[in-house]
Protein backbone atom coordinates (compact mmCIF):
# COMPACT_ATOMS: atom_id res chain seq x y z
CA UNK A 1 37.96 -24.16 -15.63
CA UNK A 2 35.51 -21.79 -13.07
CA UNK A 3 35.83 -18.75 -14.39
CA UNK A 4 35.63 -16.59 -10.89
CA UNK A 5 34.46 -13.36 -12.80
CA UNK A 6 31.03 -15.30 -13.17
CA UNK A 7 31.34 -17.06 -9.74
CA UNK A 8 31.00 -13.31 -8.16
CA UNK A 9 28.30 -11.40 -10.57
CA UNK A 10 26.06 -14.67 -9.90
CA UNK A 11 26.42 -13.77 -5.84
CA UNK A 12 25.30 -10.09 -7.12
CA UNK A 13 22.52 -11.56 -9.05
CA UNK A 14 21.85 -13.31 -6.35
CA UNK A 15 22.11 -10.55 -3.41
CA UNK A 16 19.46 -8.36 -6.16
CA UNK A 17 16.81 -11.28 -6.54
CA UNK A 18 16.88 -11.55 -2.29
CA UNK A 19 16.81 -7.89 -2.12
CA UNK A 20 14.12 -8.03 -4.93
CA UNK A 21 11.99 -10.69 -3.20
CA UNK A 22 11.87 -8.96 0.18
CA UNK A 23 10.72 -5.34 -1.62
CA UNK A 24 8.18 -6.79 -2.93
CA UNK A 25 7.19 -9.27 0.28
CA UNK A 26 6.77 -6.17 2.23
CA UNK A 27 4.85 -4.01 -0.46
CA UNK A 28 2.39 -6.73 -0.44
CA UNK A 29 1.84 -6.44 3.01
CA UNK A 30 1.80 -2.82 3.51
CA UNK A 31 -0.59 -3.27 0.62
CA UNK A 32 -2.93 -5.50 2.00
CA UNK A 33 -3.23 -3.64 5.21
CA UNK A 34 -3.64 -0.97 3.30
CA UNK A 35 -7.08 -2.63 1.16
CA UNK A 36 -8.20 -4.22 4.92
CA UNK A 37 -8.11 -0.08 5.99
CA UNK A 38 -10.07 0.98 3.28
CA UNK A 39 -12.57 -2.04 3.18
CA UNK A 40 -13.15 -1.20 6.83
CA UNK A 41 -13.24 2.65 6.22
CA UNK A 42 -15.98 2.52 3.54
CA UNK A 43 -18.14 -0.41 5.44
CA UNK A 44 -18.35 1.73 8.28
CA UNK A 45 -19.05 5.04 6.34
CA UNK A 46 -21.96 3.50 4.53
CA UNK A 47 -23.34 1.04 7.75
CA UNK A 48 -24.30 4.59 8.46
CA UNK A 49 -26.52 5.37 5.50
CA UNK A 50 -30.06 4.08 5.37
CA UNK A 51 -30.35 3.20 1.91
CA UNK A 52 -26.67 2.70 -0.78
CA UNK A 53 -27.50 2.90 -3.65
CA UNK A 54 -25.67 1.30 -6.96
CA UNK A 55 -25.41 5.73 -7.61
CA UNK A 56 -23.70 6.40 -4.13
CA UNK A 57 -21.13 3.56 -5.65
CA UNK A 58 -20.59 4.62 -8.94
CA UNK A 59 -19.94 8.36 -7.41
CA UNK A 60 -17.42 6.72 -5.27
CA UNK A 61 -15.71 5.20 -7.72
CA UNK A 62 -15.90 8.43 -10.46
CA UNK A 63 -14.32 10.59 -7.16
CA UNK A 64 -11.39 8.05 -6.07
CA UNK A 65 -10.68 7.77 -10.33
CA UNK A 66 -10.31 11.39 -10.68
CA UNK A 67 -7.77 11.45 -7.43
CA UNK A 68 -5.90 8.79 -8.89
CA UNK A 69 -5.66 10.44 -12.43
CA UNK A 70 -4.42 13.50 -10.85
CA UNK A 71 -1.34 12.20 -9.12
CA UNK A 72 2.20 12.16 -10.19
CA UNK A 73 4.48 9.63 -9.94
CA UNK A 74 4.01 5.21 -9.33
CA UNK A 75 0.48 4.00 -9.36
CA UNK A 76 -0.41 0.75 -8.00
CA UNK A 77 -1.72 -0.38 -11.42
CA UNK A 78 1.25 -0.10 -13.02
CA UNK A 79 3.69 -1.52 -10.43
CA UNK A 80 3.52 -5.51 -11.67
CA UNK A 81 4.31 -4.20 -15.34
């Protein structure tokens, strides 16, 4: 015999992977945008510097790190664990 109880909590599985799938569909997108921004951003702040050096980089990286360590809340890192 179907047991129906199962029959219906599969369709709300179900309904929660779909829902699931398109969350993270459109996070990747918005994402992505997001990285093509920023990419475009920092190639057109340093097209206008004569010389970039490997210390204009690192001081980049040592600013955006300390902005990121003092937020609250999700961080991109730790959204696929």
């Amino acid at each position: 015999m179907t047991n129906p109880l199962k029959s219906q909590f599969t369709e709300v599985l179900t309904l929660i992977q779909v829902a699931q799938r398109k969350v993270l569909a459109t996070t990747n997108q918005k994402l992505i945008k997001l990285y093509w921004s920023i990419g475009k951003y920092i190639s057109n702040a340093f097209s206008a510097c004569e010389t970039l050096s490997h210390n204009h980089i690192e001081e980049c990286y040592n600013l955006s790190q300390q902005i990121i360590n003092s937020r609250r809340g999700v961080y991109l890192l730790t959204l696929g664990r």
